[in-house]
PDB file of N, CA and C in Angstrom:
ATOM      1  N   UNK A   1      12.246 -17.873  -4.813  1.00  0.00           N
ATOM      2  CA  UNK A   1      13.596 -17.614  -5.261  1.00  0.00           C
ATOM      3  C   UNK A   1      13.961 -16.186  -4.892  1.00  0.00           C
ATOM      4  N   UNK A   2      14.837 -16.158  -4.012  1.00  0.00           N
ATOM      5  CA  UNK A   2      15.325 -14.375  -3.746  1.00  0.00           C
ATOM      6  C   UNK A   2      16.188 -13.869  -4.545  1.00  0.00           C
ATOM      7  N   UNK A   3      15.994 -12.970  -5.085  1.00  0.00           N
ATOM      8  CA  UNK A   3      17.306 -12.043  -5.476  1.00  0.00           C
ATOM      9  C   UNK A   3      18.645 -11.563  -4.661  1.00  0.00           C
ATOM     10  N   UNK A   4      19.617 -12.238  -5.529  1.00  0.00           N
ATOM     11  CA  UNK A   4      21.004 -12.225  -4.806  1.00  0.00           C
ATOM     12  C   UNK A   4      21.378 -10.692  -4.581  1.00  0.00           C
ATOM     13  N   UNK A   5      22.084 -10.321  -3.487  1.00  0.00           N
ATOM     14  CA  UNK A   5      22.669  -9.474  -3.597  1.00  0.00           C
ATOM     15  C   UNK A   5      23.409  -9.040  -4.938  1.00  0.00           C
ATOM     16  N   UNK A   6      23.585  -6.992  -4.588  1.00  0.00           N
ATOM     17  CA  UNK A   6      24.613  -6.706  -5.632  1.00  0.00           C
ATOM     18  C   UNK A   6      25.233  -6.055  -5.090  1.00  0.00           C
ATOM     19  N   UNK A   7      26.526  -5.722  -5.190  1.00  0.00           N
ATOM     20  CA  UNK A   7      27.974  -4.963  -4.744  1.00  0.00           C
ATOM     21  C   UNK A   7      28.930  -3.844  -5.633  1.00  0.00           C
ATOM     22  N   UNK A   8      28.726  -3.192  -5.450  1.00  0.00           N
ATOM     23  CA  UNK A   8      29.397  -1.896  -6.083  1.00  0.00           C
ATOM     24  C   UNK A   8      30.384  -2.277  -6.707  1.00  0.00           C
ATOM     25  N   UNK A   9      30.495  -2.215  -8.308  1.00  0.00           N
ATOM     26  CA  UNK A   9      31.716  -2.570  -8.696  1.00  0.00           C
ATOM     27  C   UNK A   9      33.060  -1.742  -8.554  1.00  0.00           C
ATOM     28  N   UNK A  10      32.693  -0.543  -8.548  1.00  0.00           N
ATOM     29  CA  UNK A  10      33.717   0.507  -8.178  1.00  0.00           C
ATOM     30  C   UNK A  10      34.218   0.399  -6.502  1.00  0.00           C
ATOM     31  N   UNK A  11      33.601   0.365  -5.320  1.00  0.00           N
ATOM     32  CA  UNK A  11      34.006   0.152  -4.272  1.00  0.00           C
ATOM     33  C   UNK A  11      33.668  -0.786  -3.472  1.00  0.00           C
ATOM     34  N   UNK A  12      33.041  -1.798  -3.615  1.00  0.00           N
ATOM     35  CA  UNK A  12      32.775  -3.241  -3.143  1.00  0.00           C
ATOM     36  C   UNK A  12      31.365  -2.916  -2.574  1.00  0.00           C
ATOM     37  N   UNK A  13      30.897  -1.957  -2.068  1.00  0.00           N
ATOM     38  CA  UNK A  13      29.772  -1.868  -0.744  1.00  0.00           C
ATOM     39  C   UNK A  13      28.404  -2.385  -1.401  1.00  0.00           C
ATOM     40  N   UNK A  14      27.300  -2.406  -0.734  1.00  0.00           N
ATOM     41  CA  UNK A  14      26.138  -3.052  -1.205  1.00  0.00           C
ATOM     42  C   UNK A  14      25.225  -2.215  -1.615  1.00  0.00           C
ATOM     43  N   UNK A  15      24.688  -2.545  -2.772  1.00  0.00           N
ATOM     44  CA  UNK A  15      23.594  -1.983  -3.520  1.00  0.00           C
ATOM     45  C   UNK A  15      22.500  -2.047  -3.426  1.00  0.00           C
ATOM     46  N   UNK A  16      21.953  -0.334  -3.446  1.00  0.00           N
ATOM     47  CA  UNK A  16      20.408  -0.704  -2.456  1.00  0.00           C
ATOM     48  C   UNK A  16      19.768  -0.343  -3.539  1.00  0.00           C
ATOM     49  N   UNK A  17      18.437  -0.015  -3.349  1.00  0.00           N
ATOM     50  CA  UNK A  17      17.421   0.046  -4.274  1.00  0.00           C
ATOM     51  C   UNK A  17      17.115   1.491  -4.347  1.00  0.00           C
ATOM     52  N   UNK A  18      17.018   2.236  -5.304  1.00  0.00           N
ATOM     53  CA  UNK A  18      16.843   3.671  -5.014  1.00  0.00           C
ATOM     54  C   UNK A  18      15.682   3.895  -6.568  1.00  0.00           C
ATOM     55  N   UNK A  19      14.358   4.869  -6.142  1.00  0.00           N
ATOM     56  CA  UNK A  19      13.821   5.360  -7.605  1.00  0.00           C
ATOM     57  C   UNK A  19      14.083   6.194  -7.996  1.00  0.00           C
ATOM     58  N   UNK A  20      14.470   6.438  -9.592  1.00  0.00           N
ATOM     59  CA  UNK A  20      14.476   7.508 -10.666  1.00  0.00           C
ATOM     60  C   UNK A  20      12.855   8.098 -10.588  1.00  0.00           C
ATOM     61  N   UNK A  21      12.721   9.092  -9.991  1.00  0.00           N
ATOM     62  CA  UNK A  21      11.208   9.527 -10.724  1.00  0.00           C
ATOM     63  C   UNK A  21      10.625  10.045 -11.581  1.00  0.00           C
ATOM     64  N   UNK A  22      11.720  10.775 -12.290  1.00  0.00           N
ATOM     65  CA  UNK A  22      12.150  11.282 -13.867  1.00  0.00           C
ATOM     66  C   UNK A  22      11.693  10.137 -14.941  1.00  0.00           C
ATOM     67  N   UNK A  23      12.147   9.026 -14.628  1.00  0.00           N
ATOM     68  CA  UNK A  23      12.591   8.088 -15.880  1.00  0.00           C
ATOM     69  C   UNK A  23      11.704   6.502 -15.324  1.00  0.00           C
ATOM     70  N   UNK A  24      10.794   6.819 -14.121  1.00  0.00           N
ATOM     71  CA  UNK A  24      10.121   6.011 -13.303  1.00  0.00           C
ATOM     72  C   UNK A  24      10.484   4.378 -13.404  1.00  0.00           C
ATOM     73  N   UNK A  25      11.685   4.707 -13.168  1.00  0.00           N
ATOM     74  CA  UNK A  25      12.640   3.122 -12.960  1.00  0.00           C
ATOM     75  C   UNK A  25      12.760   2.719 -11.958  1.00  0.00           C
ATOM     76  N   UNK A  26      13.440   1.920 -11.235  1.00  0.00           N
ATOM     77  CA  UNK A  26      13.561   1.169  -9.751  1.00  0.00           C
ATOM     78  C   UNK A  26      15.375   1.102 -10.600  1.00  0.00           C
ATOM     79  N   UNK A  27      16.560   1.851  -9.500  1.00  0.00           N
ATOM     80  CA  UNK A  27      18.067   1.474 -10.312  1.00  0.00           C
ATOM     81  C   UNK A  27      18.279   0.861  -8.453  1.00  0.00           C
ATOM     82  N   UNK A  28      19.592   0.303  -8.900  1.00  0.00           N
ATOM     83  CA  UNK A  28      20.535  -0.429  -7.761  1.00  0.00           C
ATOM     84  C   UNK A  28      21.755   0.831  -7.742  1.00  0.00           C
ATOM     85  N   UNK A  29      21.611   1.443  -6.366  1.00  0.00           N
ATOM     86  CA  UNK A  29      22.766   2.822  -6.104  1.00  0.00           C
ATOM     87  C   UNK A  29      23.594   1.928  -4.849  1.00  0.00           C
ATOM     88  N   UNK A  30      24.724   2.628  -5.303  1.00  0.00           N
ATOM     89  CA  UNK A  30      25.836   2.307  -3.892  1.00  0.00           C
ATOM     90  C   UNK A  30      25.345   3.791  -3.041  1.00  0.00           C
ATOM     91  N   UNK A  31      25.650   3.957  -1.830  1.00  0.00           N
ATOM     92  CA  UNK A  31      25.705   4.778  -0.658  1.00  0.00           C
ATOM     93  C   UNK A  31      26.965   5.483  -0.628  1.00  0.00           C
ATOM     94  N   UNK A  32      27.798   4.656  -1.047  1.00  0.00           N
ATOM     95  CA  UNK A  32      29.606   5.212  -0.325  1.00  0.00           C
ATOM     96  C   UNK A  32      29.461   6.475  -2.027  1.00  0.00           C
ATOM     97  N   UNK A  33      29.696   5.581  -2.818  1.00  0.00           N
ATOM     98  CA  UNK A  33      30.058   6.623  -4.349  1.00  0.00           C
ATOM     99  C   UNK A  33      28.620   7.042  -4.924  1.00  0.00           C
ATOM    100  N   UNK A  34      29.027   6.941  -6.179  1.00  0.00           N
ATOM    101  CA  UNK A  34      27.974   7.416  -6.920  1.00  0.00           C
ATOM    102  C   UNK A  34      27.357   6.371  -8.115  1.00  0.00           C
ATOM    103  N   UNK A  35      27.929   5.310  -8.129  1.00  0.00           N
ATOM    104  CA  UNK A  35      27.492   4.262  -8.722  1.00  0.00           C
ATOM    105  C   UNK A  35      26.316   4.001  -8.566  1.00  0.00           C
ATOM    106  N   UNK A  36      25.716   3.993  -9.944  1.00  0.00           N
ATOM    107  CA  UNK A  36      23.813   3.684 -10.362  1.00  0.00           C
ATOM    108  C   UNK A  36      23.752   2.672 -10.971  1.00  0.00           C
ATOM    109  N   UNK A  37      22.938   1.772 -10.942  1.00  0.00           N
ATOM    110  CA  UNK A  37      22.746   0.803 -12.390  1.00  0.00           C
ATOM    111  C   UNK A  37      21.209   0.468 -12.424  1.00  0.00           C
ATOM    112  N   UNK A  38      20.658   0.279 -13.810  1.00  0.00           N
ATOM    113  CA  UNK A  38      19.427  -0.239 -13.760  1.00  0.00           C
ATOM    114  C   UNK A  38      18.781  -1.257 -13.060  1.00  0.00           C
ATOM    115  N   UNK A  39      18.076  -1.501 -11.809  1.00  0.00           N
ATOM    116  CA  UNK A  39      17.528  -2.804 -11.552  1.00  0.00           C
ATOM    117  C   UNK A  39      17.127  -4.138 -12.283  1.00  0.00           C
ATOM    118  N   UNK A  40      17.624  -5.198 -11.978  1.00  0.00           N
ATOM    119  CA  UNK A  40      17.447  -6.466 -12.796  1.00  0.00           C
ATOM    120  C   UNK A  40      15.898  -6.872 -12.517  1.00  0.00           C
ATOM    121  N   UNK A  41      15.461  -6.506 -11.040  1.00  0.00           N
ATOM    122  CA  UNK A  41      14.270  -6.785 -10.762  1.00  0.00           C
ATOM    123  C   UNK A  41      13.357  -5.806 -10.098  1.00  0.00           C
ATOM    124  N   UNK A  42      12.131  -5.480 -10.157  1.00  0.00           N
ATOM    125  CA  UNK A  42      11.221  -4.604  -9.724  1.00  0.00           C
ATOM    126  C   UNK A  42      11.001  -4.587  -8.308  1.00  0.00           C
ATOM    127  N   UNK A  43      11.239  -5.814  -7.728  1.00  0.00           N
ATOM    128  CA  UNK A  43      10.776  -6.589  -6.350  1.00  0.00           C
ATOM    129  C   UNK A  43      11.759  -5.848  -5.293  1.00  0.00           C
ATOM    130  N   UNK A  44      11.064  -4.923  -4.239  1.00  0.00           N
ATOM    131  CA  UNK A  44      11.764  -4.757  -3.080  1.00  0.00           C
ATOM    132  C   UNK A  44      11.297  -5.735  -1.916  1.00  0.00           C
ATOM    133  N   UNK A  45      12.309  -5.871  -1.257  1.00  0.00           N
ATOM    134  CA  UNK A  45      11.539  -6.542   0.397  1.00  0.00           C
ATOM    135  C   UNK A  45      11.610  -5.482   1.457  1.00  0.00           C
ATOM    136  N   UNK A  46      10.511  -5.834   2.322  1.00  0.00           N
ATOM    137  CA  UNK A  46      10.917  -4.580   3.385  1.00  0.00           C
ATOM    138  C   UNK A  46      11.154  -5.441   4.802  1.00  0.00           C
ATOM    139  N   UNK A  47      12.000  -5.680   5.750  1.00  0.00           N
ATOM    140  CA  UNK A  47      11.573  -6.341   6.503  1.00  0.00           C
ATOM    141  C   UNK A  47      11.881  -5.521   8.323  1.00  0.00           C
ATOM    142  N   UNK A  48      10.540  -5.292   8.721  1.00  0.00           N
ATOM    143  CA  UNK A  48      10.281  -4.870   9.544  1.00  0.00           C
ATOM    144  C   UNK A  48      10.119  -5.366  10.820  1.00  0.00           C
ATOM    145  N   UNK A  49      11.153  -5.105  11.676  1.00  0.00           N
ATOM    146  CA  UNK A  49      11.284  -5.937  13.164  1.00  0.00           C
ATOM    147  C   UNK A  49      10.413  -5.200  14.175  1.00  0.00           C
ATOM    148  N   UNK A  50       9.477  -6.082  14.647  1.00  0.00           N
ATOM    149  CA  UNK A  50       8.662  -5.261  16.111  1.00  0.00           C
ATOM    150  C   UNK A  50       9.378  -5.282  17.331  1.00  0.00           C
ATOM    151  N   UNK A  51       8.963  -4.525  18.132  1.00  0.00           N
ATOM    152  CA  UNK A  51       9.594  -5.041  19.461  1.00  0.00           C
ATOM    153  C   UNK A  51       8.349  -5.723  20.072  1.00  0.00           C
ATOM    154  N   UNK A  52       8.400  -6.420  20.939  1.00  0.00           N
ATOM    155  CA  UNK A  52       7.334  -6.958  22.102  1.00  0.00           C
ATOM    156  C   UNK A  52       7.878  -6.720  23.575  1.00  0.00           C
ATOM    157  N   UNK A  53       6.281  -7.130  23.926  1.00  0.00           N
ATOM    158  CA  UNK A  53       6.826  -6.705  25.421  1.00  0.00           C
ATOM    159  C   UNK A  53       6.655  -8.267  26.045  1.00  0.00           C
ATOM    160  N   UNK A  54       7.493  -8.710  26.754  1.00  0.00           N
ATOM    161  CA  UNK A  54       7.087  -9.827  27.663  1.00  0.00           C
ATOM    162  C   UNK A  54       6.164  -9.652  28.849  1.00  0.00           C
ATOM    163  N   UNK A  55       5.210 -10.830  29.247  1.00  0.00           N
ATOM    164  CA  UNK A  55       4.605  -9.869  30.233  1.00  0.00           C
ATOM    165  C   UNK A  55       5.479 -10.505  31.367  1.00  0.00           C
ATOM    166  N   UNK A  56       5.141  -9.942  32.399  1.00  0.00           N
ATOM    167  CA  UNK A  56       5.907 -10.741  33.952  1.00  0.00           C
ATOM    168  C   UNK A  56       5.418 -11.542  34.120  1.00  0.00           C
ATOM    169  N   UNK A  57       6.394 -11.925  34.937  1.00  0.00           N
ATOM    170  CA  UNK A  57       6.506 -13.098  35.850  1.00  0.00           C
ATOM    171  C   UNK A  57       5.761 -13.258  36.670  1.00  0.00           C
ATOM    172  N   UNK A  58       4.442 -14.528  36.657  1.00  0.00           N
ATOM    173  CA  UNK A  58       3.370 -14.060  37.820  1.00  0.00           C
ATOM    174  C   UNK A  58       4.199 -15.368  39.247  1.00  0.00           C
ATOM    175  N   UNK A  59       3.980 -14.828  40.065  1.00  0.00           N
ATOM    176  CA  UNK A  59       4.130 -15.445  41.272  1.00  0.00           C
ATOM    177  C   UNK A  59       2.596 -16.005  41.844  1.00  0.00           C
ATOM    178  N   UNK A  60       2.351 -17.268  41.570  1.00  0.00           N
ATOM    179  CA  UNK A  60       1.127 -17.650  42.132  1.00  0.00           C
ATOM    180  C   UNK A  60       0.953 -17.737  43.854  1.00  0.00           C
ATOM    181  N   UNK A  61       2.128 -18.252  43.653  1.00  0.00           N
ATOM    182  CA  UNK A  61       2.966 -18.780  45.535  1.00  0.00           C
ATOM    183  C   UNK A  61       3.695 -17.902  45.982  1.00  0.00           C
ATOM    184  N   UNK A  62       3.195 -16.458  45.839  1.00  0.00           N
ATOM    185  CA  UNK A  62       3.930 -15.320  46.669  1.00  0.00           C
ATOM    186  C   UNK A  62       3.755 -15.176  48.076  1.00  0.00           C
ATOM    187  N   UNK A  63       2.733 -15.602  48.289  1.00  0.00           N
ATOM    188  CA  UNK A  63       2.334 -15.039  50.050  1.00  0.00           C
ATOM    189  C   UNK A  63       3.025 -16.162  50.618  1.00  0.00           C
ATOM    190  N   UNK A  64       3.643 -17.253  50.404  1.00  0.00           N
ATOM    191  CA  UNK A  64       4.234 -18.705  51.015  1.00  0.00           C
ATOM    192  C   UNK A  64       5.797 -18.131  51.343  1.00  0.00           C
ATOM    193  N   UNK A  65       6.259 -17.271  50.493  1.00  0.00           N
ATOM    194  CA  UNK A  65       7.265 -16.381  49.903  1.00  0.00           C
ATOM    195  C   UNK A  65       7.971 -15.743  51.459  1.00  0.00           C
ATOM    196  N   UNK A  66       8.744 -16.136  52.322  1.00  0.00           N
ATOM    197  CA  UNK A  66       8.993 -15.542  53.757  1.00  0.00           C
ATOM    198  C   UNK A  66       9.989 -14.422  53.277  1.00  0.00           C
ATOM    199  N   UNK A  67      10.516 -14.156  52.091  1.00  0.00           N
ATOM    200  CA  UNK A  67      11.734 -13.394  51.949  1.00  0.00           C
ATOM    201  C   UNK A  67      11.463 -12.213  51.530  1.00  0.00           C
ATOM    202  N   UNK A  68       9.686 -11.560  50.970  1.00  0.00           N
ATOM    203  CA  UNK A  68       9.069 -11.363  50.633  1.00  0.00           C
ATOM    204  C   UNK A  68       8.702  -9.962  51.220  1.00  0.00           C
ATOM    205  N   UNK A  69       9.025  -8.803  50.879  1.00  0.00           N
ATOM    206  CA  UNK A  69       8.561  -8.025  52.020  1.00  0.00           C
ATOM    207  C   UNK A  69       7.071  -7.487  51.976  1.00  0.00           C
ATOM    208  N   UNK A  70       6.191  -7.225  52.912  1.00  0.00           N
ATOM    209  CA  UNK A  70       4.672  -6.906  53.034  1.00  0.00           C
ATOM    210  C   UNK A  70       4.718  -5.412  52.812  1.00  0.00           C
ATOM    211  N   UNK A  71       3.463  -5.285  52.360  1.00  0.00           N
ATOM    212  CA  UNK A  71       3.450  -3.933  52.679  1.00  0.00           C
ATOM    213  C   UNK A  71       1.969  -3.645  53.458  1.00  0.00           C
ATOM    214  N   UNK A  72       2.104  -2.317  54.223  1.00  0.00           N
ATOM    215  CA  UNK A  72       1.112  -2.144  55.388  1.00  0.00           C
ATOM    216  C   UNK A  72       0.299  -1.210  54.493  1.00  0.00           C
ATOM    217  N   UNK A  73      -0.887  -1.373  54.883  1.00  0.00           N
ATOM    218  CA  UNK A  73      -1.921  -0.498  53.940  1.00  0.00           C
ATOM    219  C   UNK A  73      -2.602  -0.894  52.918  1.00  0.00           C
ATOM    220  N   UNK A  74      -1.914  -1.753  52.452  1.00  0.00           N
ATOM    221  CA  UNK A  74      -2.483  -1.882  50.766  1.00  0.00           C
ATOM    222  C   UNK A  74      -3.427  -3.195  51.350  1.00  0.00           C
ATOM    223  N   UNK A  75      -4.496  -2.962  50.197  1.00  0.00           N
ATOM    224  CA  UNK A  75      -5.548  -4.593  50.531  1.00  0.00           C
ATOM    225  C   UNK A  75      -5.620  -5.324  48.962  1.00  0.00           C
ATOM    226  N   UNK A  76      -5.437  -6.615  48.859  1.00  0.00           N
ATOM    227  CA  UNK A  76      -5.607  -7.039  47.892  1.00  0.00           C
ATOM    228  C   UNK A  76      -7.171  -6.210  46.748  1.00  0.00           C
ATOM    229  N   UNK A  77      -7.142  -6.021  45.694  1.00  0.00           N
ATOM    230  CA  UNK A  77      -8.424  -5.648  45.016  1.00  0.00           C
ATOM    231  C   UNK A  77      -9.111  -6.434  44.566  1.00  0.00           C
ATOM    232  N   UNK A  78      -8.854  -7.893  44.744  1.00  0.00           N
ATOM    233  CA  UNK A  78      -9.752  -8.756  44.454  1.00  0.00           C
ATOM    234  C   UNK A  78     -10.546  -9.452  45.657  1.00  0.00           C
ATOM    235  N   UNK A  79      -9.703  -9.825  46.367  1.00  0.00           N
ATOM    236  CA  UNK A  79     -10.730 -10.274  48.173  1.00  0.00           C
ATOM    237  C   UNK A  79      -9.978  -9.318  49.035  1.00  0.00           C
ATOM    238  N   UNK A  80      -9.640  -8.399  49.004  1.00  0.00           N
ATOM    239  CA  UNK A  80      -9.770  -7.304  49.673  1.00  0.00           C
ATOM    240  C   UNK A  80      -8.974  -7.766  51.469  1.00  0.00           C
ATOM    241  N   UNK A  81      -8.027  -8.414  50.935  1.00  0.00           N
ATOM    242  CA  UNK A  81      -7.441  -9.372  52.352  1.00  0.00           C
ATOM    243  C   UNK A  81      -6.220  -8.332  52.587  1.00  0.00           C
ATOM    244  N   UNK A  82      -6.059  -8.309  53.594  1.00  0.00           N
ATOM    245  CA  UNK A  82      -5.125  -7.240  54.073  1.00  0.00           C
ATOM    246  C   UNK A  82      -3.591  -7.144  54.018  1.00  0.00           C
ATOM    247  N   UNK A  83      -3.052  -8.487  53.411  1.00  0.00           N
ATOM    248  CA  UNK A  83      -1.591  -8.535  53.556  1.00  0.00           C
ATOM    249  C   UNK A  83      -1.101  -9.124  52.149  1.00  0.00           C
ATOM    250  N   UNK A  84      -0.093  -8.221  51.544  1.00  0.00           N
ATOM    251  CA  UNK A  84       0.175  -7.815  50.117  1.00  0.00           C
ATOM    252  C   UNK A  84       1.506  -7.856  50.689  1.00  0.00           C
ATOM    253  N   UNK A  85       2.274  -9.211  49.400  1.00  0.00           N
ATOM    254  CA  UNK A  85       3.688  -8.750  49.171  1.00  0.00           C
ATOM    255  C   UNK A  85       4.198  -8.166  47.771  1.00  0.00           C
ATOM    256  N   UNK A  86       5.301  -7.519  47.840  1.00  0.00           N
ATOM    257  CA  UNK A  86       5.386  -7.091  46.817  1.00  0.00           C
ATOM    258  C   UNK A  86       6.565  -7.418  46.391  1.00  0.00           C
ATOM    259  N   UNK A  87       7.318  -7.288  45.597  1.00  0.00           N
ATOM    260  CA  UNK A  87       8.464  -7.666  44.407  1.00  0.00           C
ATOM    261  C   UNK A  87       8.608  -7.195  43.325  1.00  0.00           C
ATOM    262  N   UNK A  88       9.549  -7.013  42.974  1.00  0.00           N
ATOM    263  CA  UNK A  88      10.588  -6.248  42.447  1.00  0.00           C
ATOM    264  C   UNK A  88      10.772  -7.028  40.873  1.00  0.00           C
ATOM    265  N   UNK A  89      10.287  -6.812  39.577  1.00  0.00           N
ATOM    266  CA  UNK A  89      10.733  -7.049  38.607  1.00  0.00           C
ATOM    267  C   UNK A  89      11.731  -5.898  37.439  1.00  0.00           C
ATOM    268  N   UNK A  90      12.908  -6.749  36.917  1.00  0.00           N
ATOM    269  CA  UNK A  90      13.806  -5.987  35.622  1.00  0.00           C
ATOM    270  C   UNK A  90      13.121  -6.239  34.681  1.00  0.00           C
ATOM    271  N   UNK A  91      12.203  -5.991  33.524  1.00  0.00           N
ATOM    272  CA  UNK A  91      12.616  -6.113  32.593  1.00  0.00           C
ATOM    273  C   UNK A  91      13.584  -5.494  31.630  1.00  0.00           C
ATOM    274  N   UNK A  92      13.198  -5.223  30.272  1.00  0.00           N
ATOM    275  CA  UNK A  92      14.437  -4.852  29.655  1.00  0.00           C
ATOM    276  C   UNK A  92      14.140  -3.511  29.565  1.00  0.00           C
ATOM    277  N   UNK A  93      13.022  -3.143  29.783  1.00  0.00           N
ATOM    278  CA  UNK A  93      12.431  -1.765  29.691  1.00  0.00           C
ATOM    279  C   UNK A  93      12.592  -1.186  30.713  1.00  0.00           C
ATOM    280  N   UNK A  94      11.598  -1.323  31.838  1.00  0.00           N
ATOM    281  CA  UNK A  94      12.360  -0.822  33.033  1.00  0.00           C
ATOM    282  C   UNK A  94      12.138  -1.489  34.460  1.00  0.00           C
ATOM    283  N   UNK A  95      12.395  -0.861  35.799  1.00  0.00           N
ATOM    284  CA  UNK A  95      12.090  -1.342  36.817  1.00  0.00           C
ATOM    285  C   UNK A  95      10.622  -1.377  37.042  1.00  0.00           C
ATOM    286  N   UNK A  96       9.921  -2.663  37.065  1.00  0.00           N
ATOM    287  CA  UNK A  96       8.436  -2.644  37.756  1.00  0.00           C
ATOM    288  C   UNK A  96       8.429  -3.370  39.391  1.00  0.00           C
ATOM    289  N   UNK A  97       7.756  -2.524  40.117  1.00  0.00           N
ATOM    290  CA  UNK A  97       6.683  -3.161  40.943  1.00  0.00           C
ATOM    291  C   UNK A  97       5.322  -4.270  40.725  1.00  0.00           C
ATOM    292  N   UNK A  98       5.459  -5.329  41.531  1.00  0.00           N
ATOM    293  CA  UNK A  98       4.294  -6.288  41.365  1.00  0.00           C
ATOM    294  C   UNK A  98       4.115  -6.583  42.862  1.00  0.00           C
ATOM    295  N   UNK A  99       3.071  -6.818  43.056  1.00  0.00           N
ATOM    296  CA  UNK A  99       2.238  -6.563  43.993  1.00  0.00           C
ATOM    297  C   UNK A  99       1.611  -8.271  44.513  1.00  0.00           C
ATOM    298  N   UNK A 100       1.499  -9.231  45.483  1.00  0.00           N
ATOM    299  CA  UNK A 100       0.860 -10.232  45.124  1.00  0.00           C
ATOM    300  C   UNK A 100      -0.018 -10.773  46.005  1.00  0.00           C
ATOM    301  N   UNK A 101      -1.224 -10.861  46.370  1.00  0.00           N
ATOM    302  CA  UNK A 101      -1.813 -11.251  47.520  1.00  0.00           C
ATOM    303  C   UNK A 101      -1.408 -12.071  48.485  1.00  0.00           C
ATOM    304  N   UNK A 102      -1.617 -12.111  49.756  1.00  0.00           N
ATOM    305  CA  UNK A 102      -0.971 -13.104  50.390  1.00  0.00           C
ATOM    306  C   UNK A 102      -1.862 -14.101  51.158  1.00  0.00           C
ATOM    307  N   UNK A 103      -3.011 -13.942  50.454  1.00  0.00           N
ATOM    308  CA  UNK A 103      -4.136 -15.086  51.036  1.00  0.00           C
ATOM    309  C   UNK A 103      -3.931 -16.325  49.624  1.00  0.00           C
ATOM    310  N   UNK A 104      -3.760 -17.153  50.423  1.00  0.00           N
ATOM    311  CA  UNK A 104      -3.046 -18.714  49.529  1.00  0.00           C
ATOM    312  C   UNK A 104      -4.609 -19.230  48.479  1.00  0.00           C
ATOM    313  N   UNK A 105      -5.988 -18.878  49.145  1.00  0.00           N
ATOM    314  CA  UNK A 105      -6.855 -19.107  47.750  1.00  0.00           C
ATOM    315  C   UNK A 105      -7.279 -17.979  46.930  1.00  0.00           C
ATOM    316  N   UNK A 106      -6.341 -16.729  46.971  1.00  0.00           N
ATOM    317  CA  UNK A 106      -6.484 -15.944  45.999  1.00  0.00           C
ATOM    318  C   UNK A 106      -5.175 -15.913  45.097  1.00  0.00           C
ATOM    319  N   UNK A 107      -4.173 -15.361  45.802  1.00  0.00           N
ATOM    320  CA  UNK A 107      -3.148 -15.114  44.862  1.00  0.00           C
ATOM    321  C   UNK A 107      -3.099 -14.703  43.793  1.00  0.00           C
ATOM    322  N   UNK A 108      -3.593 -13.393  43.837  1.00  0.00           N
ATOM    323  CA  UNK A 108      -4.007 -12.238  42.545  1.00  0.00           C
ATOM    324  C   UNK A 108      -2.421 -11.644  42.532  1.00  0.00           C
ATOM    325  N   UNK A 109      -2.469 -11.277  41.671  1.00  0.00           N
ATOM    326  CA  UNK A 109      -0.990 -10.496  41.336  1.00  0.00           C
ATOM    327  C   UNK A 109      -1.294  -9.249  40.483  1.00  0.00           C
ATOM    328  N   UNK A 110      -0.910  -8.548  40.937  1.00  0.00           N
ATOM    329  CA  UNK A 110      -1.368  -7.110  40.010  1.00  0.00           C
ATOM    330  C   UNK A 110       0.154  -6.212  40.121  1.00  0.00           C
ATOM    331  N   UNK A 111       0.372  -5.064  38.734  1.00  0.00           N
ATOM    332  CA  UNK A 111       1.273  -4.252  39.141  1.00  0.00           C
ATOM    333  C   UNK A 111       0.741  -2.623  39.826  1.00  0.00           C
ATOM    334  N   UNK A 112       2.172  -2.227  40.065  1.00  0.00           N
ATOM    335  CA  UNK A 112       1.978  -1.050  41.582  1.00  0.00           C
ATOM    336  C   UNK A 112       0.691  -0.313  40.827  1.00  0.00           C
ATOM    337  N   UNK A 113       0.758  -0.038  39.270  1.00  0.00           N
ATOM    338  CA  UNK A 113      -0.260   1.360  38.897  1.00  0.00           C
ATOM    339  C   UNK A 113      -1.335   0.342  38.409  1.00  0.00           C
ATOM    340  N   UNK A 114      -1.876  -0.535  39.442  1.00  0.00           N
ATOM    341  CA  UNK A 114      -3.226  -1.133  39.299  1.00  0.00           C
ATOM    342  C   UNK A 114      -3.639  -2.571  38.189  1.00  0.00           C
ATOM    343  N   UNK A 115      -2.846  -2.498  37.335  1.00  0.00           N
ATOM    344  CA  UNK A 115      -3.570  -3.014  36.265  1.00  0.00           C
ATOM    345  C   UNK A 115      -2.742  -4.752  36.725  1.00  0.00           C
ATOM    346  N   UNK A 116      -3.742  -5.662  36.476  1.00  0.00           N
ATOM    347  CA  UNK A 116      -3.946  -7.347  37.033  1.00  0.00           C
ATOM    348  C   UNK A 116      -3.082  -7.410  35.823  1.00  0.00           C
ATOM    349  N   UNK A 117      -2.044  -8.602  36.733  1.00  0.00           N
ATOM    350  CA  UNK A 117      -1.911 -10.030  35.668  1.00  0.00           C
ATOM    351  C   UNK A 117      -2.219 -11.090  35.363  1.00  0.00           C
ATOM    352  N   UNK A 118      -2.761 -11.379  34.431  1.00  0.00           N
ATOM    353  CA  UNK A 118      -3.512 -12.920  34.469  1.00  0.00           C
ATOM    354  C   UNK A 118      -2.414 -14.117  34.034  1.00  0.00           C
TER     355      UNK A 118
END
């Protein structure tokens, strides 16, 4: 059973939970005025949103990929095969590089600062 909201009788706004440490009470205060009242109930909730990260997008079938641009130099780090495409991911965070082998029985995918995606 949750506890209903309460609303400032003097200016409508919502009543939060604030402690007396004087009088070691739990009261219901408005923000806008100065309206206090004793709490009906002891019970706060806290509710705390995480962020997450999504991981990327793996491309298994990158090297099949003709649109794909290579890059010269780099060798896969898992069979060490010489031709790496790479691509371009948004997330919401920021621009990444991914990296993807282009030998069809490996198809390792790793990003630019090394670390594999599984």
């Amino acid at each position: 059973m949750s506890t209903p909201m309460k609303f400032c009788p003097e200016c409508n706004n919502l009543l939060y939970p604030r402690e007396d440490k004087k009088q070691k009470i739990e009261l219901s205060a408005c923000r806008t005025c100065s309206y206090t009242e004793v709490a009906e109930s002891n019970r706060v909730y806290r509710n705390e949103i995480t962020q997450t990260t999504e991981r990327p997008l793996i491309l298994r079938d990158a090297y099949a990929d003709p649109t794909l641009p290579r890059e010269k130099g780099l060798k896969c780090p898992v069979c060490n095969h010489p031709h790496v495409a790479f691509f371009l991911i948004n997330p919401m965070v920021s621009l990444a590089r991914m990296n993807a082998c282009c030998n069809p029985s490996c198809g390792h995918n790793w990003r630019a600062d090394g670390q594999s995606i599984a």
